[in-house]
C-alpha atoms as a PDB file:
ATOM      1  CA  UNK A   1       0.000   0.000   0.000  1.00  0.00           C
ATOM      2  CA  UNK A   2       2.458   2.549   1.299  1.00  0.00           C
ATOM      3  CA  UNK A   3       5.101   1.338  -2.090  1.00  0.00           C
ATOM      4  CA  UNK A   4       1.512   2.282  -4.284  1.00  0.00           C
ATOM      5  CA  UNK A   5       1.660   5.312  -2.492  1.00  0.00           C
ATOM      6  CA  UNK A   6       4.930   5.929  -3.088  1.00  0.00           C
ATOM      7  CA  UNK A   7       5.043   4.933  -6.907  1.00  0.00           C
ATOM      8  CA  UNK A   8       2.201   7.461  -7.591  1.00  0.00           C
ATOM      9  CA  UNK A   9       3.672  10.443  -5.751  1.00  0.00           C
ATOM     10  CA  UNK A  10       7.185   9.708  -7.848  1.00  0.00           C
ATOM     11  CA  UNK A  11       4.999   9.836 -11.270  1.00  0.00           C
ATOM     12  CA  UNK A  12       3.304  12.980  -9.795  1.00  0.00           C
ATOM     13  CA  UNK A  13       6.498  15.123  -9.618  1.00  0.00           C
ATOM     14  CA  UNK A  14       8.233  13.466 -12.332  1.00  0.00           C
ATOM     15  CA  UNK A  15       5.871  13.556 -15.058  1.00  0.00           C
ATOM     16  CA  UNK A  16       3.106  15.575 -14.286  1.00  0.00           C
ATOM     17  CA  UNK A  17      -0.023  14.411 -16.593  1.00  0.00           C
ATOM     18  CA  UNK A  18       2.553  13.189 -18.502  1.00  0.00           C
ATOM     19  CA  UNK A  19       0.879  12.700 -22.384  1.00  0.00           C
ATOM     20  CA  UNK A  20       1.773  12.146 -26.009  1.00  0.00           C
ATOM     21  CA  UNK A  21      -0.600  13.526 -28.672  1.00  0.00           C
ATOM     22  CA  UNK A  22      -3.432  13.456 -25.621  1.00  0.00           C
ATOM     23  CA  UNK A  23      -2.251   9.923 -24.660  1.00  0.00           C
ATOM     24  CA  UNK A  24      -0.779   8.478 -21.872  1.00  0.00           C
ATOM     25  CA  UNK A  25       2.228   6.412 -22.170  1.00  0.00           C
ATOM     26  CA  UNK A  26       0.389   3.348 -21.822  1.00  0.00           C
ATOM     27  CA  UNK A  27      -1.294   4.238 -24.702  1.00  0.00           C
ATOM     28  CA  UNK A  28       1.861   4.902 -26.371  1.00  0.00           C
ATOM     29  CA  UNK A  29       3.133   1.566 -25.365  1.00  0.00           C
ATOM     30  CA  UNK A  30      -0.061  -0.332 -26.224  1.00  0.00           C
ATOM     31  CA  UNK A  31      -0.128   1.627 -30.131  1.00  0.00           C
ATOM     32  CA  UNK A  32       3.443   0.457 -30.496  1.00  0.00           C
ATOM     33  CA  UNK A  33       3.498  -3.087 -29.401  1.00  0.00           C
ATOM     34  CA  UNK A  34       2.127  -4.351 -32.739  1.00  0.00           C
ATOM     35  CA  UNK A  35       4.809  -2.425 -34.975  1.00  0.00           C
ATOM     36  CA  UNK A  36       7.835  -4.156 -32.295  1.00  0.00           C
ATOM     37  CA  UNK A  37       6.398  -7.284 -32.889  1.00  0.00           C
ATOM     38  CA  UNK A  38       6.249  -7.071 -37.072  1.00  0.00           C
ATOM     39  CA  UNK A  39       9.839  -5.563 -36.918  1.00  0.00           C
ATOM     40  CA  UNK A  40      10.871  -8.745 -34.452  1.00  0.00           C
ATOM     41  CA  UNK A  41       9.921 -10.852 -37.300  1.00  0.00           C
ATOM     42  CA  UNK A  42      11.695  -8.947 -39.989  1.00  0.00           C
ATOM     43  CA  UNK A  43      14.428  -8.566 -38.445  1.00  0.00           C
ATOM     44  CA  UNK A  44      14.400 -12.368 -37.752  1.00  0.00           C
ATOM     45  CA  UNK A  45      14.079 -13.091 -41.297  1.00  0.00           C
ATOM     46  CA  UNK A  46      16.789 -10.790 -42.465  1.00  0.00           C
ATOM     47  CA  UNK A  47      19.793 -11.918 -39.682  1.00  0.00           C
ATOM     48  CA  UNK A  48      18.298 -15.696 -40.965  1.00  0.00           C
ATOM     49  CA  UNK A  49      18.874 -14.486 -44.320  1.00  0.00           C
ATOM     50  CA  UNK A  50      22.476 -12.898 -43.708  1.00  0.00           C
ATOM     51  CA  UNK A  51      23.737 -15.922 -41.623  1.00  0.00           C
ATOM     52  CA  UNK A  52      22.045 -18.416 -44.149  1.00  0.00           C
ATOM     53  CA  UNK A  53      24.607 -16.298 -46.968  1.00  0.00           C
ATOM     54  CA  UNK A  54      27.111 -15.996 -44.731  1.00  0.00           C
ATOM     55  CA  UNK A  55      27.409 -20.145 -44.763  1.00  0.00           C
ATOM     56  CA  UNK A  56      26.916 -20.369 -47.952  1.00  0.00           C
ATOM     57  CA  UNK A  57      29.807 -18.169 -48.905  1.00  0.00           C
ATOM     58  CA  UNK A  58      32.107 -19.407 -45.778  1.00  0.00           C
ATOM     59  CA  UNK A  59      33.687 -21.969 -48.704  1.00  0.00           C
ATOM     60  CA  UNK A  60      34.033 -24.573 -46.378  1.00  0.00           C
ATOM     61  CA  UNK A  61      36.242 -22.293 -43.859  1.00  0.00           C
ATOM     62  CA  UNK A  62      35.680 -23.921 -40.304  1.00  0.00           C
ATOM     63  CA  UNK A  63      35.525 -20.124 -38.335  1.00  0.00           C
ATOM     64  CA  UNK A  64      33.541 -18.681 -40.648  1.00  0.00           C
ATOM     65  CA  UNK A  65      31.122 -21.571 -40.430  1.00  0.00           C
ATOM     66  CA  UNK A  66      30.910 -21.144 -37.299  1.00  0.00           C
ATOM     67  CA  UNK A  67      30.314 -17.286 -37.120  1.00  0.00           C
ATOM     68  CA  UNK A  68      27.748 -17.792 -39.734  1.00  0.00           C
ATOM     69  CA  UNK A  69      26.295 -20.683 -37.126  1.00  0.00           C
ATOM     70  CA  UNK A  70      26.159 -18.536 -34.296  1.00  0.00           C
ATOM     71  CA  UNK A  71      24.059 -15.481 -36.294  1.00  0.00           C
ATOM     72  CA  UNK A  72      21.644 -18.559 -36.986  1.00  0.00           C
ATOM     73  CA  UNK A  73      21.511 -19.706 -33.936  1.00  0.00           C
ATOM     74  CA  UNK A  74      21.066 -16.338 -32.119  1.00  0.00           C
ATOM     75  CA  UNK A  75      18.537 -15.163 -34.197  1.00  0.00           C
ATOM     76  CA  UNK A  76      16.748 -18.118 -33.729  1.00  0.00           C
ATOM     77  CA  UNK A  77      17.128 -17.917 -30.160  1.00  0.00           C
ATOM     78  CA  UNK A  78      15.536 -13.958 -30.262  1.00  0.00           C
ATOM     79  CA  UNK A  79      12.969 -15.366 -32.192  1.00  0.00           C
ATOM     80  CA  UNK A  80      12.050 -17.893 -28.754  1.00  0.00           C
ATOM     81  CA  UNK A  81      12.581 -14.904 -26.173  1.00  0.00           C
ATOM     82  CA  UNK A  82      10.103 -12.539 -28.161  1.00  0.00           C
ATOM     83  CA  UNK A  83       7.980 -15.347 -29.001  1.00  0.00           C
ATOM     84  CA  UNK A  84       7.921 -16.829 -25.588  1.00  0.00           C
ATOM     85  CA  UNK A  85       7.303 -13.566 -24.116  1.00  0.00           C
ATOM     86  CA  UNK A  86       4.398 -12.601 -25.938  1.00  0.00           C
ATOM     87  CA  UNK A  87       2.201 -15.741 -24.788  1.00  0.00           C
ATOM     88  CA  UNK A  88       3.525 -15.159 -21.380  1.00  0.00           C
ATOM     89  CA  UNK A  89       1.799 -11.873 -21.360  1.00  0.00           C
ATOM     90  CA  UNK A  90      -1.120 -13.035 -22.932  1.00  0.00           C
ATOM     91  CA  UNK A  91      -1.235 -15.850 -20.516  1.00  0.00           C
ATOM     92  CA  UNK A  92      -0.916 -13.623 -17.687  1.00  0.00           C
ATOM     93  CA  UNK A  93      -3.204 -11.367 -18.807  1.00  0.00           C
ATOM     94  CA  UNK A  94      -6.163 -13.585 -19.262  1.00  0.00           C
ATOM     95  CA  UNK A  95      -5.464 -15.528 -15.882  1.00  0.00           C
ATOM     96  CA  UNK A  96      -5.320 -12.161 -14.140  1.00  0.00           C
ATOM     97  CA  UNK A  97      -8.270 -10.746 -16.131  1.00  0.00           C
ATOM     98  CA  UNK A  98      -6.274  -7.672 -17.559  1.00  0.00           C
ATOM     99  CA  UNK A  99      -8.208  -6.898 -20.825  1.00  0.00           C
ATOM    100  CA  UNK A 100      -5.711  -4.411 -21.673  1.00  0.00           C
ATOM    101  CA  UNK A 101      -3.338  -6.957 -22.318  1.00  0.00           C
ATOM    102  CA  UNK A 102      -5.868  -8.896 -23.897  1.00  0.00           C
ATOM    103  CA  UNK A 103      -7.007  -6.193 -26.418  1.00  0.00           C
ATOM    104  CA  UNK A 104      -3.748  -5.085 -27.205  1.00  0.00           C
ATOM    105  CA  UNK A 105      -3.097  -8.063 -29.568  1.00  0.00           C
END
């Protein structure tokens, strides 16, 4: 109660009716998730893309099959973390009844 308290007085005399356009930055947040999410994917498919080249062009060369390995593999694993973290929000978000979260995808 008393950290609630304390959260809402820091906002106060931070950012004063803080607002973007007439929107809060929830809002702002809430507008933008859907753009972060289509550029996650495009930007997965073009780091697949370069490391996918990048082996193909390594000529057999055992470090640069093994850069071009890694950019696979680690845009493949920021494809998990993003993916992973948008049904963990939506699954928190419909166990906790936030339709916020719900409506925002």
């Amino acid at each position: 109660m008393q950290l609630a308290q304390n959260l809402d007085e820091i906002q106060r005399n931070a950012m004063p009716n803080f607002k973007f356009a007439g929107q809060s930055i929830g809002d702002v947040v809430a507008g933008l998730l859907p753009y972060l999410f289509a550029g996650a994917g495009l930007l997965l498919l073009l780091f697949l893309l370069y490391g996918g080249i990048s082996l193909m062009l390594s000529r057999g060369d055992p470090k640069a099959m093994q850069s071009a390995k890694e950019k696979i593999s680690g845009a493949l694993i920021g494809f998990i973390v993003v993916f992973a973290a948008y049904w963990i929000v939506q699954i928190l978000g419909r166990m906790l009844g936030i339709e916020a979260v719900i409506q925002t995808f």
